[in-house]
Protein backbone atom coordinates (compact mmCIF):
# COMPACT_ATOMS: atom_id res chain seq x y z
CA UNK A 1 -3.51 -11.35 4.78
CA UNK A 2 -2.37 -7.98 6.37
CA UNK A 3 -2.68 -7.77 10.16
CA UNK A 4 -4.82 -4.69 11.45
CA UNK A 5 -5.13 -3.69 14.96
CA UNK A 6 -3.43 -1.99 17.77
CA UNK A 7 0.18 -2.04 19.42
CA UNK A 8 1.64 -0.51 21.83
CA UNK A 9 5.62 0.65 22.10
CA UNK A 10 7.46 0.86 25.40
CA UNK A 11 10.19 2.84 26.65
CA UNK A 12 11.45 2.67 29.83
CA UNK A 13 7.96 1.26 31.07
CA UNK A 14 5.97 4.26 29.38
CA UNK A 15 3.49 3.53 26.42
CA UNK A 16 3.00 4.85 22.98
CA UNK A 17 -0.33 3.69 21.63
CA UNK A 18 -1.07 3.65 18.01
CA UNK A 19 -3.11 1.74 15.20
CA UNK A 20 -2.42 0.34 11.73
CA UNK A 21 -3.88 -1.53 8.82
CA UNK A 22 -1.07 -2.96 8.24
CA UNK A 23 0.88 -3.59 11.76
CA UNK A 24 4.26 -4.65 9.96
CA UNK A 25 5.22 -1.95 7.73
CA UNK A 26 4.10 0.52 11.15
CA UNK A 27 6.53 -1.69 12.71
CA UNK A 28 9.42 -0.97 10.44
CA UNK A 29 8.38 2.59 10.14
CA UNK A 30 9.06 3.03 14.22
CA UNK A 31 12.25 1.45 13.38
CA UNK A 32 13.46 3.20 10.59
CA UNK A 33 12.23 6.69 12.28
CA UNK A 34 14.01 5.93 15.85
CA UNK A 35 17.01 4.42 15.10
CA UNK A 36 17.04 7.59 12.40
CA UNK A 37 16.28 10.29 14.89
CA UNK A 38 13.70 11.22 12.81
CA UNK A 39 10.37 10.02 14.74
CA UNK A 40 7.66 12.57 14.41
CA UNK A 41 6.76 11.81 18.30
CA UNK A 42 9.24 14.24 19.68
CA UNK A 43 8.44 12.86 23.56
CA UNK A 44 8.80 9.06 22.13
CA UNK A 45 12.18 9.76 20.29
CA UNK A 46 13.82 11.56 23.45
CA UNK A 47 13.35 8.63 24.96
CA UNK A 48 14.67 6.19 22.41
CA UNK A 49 17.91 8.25 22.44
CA UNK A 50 18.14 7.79 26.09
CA UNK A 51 17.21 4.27 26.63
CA UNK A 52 18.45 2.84 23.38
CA UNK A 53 15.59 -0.05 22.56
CA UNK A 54 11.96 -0.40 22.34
CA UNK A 55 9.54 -2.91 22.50
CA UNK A 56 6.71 -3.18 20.12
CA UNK A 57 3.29 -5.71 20.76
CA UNK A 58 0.06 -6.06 19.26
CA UNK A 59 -2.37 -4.96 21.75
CA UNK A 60 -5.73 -6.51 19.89
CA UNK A 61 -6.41 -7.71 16.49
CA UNK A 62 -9.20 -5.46 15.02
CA UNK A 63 -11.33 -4.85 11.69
CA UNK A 64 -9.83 -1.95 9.49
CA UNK A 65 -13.39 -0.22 10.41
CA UNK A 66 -13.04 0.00 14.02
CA UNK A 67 -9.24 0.88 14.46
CA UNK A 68 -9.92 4.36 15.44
CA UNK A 69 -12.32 3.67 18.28
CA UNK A 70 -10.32 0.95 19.67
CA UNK A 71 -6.93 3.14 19.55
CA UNK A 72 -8.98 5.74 21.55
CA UNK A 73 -9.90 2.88 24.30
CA UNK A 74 -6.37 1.58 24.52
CA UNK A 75 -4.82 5.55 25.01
CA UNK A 76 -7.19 6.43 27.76
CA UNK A 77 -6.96 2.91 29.66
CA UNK A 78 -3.09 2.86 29.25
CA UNK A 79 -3.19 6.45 30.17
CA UNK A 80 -0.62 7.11 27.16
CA UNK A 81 -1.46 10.80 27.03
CA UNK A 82 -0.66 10.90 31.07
CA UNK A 83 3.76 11.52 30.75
CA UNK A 84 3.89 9.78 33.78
CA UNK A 85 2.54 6.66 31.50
CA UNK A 86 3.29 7.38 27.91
CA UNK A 87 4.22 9.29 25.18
CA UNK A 88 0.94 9.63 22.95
CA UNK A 89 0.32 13.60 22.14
CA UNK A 90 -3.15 13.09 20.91
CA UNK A 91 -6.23 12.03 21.97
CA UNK A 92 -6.18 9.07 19.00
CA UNK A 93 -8.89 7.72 16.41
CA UNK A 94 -9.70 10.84 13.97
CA UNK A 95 -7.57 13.22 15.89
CA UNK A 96 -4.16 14.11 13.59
CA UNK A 97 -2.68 17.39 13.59
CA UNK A 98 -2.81 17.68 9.57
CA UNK A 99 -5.92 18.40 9.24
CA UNK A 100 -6.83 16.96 5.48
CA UNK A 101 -9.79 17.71 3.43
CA UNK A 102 -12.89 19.70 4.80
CA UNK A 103 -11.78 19.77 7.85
CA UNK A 104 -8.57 21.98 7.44
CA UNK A 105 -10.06 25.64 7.41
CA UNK A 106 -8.40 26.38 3.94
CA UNK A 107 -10.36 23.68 2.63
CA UNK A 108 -12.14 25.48 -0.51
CA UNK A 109 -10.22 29.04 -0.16
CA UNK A 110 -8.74 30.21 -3.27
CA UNK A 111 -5.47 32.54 -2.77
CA UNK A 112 -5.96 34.66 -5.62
CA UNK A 113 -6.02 38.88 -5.50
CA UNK A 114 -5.63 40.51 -2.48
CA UNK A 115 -6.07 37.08 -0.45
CA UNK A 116 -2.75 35.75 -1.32
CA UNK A 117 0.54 36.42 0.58
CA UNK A 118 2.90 37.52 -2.81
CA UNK A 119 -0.30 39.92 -3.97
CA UNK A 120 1.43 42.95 -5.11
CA UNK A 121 5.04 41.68 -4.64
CA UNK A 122 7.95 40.77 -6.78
CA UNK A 123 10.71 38.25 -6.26
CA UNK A 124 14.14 39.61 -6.08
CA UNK A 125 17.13 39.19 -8.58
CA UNK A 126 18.65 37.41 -6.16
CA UNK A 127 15.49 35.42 -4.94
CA UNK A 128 15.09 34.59 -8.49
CA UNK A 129 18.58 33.39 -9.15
CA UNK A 130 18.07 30.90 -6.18
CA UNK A 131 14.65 29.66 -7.75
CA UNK A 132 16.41 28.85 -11.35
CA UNK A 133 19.39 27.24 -9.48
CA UNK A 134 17.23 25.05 -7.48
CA UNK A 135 15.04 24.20 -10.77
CA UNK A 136 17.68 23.13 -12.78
CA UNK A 137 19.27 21.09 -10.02
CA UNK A 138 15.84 19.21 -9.80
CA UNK A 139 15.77 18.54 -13.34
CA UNK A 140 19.11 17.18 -13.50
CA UNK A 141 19.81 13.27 -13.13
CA UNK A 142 20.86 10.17 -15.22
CA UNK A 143 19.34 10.06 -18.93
CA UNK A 144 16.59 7.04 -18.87
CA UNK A 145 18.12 4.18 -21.44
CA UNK A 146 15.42 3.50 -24.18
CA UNK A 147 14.51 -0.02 -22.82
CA UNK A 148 13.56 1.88 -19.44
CA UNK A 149 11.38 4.10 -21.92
CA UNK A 150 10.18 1.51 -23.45
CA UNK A 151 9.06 -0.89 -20.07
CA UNK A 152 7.68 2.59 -18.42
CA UNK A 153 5.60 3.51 -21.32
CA UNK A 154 4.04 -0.10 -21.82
CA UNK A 155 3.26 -0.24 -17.68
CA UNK A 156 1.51 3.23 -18.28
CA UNK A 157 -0.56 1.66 -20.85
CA UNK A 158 -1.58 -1.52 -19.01
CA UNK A 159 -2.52 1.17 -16.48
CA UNK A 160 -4.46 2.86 -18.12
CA UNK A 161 -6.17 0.37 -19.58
CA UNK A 162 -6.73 -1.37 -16.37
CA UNK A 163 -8.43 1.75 -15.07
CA UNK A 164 -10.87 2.33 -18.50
CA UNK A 165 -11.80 -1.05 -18.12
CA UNK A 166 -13.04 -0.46 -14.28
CA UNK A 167 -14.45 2.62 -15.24
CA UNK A 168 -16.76 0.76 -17.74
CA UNK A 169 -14.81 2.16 -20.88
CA UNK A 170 -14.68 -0.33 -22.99
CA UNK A 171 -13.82 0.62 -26.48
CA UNK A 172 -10.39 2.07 -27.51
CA UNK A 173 -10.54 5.13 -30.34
CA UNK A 174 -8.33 5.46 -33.15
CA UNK A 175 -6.51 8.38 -30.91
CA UNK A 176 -5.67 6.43 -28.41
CA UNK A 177 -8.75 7.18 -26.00
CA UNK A 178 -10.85 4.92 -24.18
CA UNK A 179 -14.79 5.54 -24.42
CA UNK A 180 -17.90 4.19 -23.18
CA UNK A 181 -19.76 1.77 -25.70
């Protein structure tokens, strides 16, 4: 079973608090990121780079539904927002700086007419040279051998199928569709 809860990372006696559903992979992540120099905690990987080593712990084992709350206790009673004590940036639980879904003021706004940035403009020759050399570049890679066809297109089906069958499709058409009895 996957381990939920909080840990905690030191650095030179200074805290980073922070919560997962699955404490493990966040583990590696912290690795990966740090020994990479490419943590997203600006104050936490400055101090990596300095001291060289970490250690991680499991502050409290906790329910998937109650992570937030308890990350919020841990950062104010470790003071990890305090630099004197940690490294945390944020306040914890709900509080990210992507702000996803309704509660990113975009959320619903369509860019179209006079509400969108290239209204009125035109790319460039050269702009559009650089788009088309960047396209083709993406497109490029090593051809897919028919077997690898072959196993992808059979796992697409199973998937699909999988996902009629939770749906409550049950009945598979002559064209390939799955409908409802």
């Amino acid at each position: 079973m996957k381990q939920s809860g909080i840990y905690k990372i030191v650095i030179n006696g200074k805290a980073y608090v922070g919560l997962s559903k699955t404490i493990k992979r966040r583990f590696q992540y912290h690795t990966r990121a740090l020994k990479g120099n490419k943590h997203c905690n600006k104050h936490l990987q400055a101090a990596y780079n300095i001291h060289g080593t970490f250690s991680f712990e499991v502050i409290e084992e906790c329910e998937p539904k109650i992570l937030q709350e308890r990350e919020v206790f841990w950062i104010n009673k470790l003071q990890a927002r305090n630099r004197e004590y940690g490294y945390n940036m944020l306040e914890g639980g709900a509080a990210t700086p992507i702000m996803a879904g309704e509660n990113n003021p975009m959320y619903g706004r369509k860019l179209v007419g006079e509400q969108n940035g290239m209204y009125g403009k035109h790319h460039n020759a050269e702009t559009k040279a650089k788009i088309a050399a960047n396209t083709s570049n993406h497109q490029k890679g090593r051809k897919q051998s028919p077997q690898h066809k072959k196993a992808r297109g059979a796992a697409m089906a199973a998937y699909y199928k999988e996902k009629a069958l939770a749906e409550g499709r049950t009945r598979r058409t002559r064209a390939g569709k799955w409908v409802k009895p």
